[in-house]
PDB file of N, CA and C in Angstrom:
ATOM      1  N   UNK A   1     -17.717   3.802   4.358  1.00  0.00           N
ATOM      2  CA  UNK A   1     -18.556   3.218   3.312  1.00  0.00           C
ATOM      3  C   UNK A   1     -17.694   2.348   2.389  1.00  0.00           C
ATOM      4  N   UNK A   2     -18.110   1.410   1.798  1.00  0.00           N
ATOM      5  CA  UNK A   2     -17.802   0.603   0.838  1.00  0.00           C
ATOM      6  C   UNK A   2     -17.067   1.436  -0.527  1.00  0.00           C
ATOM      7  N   UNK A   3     -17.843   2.810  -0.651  1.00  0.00           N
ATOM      8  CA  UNK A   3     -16.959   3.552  -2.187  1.00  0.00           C
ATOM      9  C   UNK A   3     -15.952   4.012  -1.026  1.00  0.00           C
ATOM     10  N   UNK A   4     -15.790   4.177   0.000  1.00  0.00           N
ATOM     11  CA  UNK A   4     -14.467   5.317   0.469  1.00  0.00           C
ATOM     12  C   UNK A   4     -13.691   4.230   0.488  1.00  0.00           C
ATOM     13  N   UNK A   5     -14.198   2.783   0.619  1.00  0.00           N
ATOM     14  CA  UNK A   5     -13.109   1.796   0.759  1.00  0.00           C
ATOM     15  C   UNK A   5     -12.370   1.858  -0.315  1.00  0.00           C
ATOM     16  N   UNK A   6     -13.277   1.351  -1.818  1.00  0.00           N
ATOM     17  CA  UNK A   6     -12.565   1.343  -2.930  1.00  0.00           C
ATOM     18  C   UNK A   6     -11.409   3.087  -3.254  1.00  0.00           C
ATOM     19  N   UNK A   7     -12.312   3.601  -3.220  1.00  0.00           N
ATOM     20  CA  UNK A   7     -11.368   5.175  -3.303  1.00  0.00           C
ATOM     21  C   UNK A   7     -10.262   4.987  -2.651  1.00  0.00           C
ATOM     22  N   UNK A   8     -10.323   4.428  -1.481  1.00  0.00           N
ATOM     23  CA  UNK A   8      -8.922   5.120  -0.787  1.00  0.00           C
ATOM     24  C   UNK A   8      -8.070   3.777  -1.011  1.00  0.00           C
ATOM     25  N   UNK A   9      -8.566   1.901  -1.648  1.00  0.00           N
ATOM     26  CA  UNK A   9      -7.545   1.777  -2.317  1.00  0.00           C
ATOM     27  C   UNK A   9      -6.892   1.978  -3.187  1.00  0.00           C
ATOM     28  N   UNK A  10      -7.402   2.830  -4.307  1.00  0.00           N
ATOM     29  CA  UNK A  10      -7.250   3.474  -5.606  1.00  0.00           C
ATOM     30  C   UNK A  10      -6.306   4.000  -5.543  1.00  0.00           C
ATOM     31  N   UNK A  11      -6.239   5.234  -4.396  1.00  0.00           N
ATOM     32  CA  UNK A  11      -5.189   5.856  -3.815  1.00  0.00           C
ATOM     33  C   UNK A  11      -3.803   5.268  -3.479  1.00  0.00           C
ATOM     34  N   UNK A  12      -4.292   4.149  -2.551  1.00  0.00           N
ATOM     35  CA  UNK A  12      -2.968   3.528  -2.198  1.00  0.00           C
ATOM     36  C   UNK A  12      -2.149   2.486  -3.312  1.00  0.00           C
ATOM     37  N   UNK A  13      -3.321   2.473  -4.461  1.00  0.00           N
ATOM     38  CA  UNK A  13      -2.581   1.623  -5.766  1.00  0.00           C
ATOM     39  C   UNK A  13      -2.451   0.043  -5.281  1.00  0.00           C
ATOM     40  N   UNK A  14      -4.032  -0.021  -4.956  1.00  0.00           N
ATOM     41  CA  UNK A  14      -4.301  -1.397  -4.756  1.00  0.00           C
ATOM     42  C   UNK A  14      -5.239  -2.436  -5.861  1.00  0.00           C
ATOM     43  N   UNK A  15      -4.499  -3.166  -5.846  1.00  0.00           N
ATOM     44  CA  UNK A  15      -4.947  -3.625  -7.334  1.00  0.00           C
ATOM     45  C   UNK A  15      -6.044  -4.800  -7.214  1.00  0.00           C
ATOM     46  N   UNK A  16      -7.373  -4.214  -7.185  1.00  0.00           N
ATOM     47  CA  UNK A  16      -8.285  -4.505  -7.075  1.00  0.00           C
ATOM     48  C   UNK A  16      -8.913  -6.356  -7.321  1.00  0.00           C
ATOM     49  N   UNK A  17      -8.116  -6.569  -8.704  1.00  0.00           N
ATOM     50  CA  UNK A  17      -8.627  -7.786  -9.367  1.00  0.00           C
ATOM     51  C   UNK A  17      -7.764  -8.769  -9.205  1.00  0.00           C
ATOM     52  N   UNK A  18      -7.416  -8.411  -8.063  1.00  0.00           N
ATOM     53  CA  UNK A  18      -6.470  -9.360  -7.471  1.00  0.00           C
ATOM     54  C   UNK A  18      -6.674  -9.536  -5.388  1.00  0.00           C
ATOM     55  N   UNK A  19      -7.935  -9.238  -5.379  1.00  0.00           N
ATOM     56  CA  UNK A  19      -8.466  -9.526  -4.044  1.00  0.00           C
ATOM     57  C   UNK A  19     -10.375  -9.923  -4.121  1.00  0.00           C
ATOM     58  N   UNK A  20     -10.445 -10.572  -3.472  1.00  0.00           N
ATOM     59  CA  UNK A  20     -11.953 -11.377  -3.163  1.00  0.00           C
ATOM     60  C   UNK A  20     -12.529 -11.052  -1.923  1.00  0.00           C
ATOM     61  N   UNK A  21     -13.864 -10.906  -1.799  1.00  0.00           N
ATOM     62  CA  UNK A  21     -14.634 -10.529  -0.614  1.00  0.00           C
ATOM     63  C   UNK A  21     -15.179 -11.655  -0.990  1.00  0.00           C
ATOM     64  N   UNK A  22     -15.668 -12.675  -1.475  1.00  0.00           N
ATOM     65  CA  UNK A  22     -16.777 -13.731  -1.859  1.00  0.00           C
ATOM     66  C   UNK A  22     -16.567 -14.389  -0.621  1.00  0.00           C
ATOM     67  N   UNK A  23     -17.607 -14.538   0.031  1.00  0.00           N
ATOM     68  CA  UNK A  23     -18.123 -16.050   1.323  1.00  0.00           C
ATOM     69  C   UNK A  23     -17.660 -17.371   0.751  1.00  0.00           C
ATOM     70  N   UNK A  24     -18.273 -17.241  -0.647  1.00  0.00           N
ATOM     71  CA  UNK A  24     -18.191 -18.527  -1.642  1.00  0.00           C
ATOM     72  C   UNK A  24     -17.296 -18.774  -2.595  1.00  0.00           C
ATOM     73  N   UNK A  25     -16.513 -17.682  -2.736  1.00  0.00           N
ATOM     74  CA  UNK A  25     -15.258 -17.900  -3.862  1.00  0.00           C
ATOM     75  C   UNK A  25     -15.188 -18.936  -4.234  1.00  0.00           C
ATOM     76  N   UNK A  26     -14.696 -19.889  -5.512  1.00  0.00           N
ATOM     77  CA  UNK A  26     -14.286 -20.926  -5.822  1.00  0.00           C
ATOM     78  C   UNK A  26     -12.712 -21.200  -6.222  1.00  0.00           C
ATOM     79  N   UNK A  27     -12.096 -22.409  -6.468  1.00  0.00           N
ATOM     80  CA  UNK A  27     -10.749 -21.906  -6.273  1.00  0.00           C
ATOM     81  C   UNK A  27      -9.917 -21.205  -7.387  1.00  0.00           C
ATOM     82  N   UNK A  28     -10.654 -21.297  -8.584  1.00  0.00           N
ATOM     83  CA  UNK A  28     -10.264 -20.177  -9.512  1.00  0.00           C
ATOM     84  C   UNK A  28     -10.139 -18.617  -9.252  1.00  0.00           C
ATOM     85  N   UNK A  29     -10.617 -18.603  -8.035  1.00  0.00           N
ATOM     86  CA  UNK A  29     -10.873 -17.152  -7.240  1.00  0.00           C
ATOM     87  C   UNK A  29     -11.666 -16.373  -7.513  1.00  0.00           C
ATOM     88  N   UNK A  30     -13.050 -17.221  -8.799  1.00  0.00           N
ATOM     89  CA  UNK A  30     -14.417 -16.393  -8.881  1.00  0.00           C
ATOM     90  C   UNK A  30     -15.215 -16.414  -8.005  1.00  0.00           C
ATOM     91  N   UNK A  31     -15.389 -15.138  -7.683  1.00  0.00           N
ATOM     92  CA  UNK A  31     -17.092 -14.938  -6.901  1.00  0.00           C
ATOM     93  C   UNK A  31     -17.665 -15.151  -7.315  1.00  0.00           C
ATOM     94  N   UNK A  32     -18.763 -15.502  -6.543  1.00  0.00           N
ATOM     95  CA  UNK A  32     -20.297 -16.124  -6.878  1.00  0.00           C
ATOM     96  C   UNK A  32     -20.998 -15.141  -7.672  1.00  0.00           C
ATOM     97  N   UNK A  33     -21.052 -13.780  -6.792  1.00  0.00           N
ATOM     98  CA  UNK A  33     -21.684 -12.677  -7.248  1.00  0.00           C
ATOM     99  C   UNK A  33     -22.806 -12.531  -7.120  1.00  0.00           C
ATOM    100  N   UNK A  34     -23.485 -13.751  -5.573  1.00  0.00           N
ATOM    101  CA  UNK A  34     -24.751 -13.314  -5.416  1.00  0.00           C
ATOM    102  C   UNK A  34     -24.799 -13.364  -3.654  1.00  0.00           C
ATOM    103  N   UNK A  35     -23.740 -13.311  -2.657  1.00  0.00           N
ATOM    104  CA  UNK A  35     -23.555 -13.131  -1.511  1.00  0.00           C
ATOM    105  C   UNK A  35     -23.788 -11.846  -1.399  1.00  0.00           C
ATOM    106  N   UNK A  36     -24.005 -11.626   0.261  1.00  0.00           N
ATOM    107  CA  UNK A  36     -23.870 -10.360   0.684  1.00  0.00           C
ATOM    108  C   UNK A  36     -22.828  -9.907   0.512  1.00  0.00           C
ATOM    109  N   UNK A  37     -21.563 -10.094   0.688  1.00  0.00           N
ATOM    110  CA  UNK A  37     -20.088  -9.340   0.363  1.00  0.00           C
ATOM    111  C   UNK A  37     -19.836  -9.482  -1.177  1.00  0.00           C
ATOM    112  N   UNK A  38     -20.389  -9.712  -1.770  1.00  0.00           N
ATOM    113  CA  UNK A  38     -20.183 -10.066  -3.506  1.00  0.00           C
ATOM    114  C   UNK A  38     -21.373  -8.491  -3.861  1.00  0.00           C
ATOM    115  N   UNK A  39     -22.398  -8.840  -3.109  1.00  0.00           N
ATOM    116  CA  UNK A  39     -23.348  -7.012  -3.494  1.00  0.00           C
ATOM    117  C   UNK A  39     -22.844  -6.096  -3.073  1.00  0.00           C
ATOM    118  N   UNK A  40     -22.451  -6.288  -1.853  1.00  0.00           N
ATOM    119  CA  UNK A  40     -22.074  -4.684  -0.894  1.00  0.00           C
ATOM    120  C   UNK A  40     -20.995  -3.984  -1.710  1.00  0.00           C
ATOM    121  N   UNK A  41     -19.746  -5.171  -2.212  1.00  0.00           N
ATOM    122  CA  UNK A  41     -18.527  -4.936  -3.295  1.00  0.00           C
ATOM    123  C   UNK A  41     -18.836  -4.647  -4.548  1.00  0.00           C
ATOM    124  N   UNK A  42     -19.637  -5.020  -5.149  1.00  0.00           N
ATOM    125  CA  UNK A  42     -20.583  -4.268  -6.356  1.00  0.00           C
ATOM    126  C   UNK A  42     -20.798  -2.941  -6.203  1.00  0.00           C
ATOM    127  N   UNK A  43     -21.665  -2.914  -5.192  1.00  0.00           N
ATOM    128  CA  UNK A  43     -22.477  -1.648  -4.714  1.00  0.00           C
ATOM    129  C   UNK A  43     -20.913  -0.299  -4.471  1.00  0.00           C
ATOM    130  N   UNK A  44     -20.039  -0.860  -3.670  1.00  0.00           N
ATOM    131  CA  UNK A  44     -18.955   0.385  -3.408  1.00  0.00           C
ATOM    132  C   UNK A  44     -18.403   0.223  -4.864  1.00  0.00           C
ATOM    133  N   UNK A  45     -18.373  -0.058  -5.254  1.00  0.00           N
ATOM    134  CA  UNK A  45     -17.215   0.226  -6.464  1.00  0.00           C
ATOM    135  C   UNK A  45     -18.074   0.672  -7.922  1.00  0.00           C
ATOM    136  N   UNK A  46     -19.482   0.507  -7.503  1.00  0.00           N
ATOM    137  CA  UNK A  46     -20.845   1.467  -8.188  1.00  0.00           C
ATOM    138  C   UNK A  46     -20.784   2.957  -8.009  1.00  0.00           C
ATOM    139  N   UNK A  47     -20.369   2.727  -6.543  1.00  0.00           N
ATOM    140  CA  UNK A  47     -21.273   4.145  -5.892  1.00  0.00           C
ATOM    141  C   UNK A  47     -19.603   4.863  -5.766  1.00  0.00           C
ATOM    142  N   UNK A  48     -18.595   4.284  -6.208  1.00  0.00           N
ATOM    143  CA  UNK A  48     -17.232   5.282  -6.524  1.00  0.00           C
ATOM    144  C   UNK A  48     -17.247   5.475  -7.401  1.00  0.00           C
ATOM    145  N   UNK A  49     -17.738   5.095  -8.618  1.00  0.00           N
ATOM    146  CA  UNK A  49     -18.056   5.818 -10.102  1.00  0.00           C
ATOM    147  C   UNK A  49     -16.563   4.265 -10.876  1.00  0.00           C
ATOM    148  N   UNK A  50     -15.875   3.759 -10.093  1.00  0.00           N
ATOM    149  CA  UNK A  50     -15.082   2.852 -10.578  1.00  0.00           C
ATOM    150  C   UNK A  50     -15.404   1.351 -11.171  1.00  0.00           C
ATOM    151  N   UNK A  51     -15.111   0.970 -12.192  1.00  0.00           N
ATOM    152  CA  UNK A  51     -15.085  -0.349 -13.190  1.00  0.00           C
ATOM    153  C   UNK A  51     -14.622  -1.196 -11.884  1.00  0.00           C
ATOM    154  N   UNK A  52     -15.563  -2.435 -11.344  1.00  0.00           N
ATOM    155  CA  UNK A  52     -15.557  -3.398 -11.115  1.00  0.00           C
ATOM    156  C   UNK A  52     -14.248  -4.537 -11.666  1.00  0.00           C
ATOM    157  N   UNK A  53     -13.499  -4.308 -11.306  1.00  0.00           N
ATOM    158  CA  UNK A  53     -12.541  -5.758 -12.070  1.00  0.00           C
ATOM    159  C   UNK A  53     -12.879  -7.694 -11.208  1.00  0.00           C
ATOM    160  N   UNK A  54     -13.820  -7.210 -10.278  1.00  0.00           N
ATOM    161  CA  UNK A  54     -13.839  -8.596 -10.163  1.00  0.00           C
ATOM    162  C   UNK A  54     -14.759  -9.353 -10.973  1.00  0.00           C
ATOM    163  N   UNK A  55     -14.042 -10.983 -11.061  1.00  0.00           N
ATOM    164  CA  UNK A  55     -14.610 -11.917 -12.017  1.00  0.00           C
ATOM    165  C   UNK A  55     -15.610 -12.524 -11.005  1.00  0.00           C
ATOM    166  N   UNK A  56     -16.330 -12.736 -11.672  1.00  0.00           N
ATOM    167  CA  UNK A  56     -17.933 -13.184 -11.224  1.00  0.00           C
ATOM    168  C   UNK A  56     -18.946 -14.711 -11.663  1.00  0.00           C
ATOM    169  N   UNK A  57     -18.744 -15.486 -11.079  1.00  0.00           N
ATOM    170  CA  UNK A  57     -19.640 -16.706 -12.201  1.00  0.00           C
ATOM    171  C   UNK A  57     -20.835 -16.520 -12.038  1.00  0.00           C
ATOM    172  N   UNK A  58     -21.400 -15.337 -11.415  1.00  0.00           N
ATOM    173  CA  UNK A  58     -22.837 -15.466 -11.381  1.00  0.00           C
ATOM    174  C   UNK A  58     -23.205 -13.474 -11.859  1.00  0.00           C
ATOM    175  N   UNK A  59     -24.238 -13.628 -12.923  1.00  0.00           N
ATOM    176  CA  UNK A  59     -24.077 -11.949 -13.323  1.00  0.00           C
ATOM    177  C   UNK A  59     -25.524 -11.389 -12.654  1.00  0.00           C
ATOM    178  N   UNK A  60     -25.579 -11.685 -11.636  1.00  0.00           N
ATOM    179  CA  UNK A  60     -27.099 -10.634 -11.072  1.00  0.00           C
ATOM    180  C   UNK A  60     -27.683  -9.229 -10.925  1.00  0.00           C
ATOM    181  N   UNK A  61     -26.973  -8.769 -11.996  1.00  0.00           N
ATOM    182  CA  UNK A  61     -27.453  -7.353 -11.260  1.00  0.00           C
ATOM    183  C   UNK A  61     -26.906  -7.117 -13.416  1.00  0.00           C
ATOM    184  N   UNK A  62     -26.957  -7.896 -14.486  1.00  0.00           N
ATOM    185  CA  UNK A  62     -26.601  -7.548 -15.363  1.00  0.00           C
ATOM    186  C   UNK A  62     -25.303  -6.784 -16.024  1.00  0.00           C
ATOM    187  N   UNK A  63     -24.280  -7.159 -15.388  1.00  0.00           N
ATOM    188  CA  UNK A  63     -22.518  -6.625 -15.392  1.00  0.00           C
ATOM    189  C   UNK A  63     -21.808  -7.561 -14.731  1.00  0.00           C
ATOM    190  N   UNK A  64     -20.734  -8.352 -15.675  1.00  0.00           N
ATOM    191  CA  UNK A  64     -20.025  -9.019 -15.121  1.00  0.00           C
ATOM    192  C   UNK A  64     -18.749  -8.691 -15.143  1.00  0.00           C
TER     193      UNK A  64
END
């Protein structure tokens, strides 16, 4: 699952806000935040109980 992903980089001391899943990234390295890999990455790092550090130019779901 998407939270065991985030969990088990947590573990390995992977520093989150410094990697992109975005289809659409731009070259500032914001996600869109309205792709399928921009939700699913929302969604795991929801459903691990963990703060989101990625930057987002688009706020759909009300949390940027």
């Amino acid at each position: 699952s998407k939270a065991g992903i985030v969990l088990r980089g947590i573990e390995l001391g992977i520093d989150f806000a410094q990697t992109v899943s975005c289809y659409q990234a731009d070259e500032a390295g914001l996600a869109c935040g309205q792709c399928d890999a921009c939700r699913l990455r929302r969604r795991g790092f929801s459903d691990a109980g963990i703060d989101d550090p990625t930057r987002y130019r688009s706020d759909v779901i009300g949390k940027k």
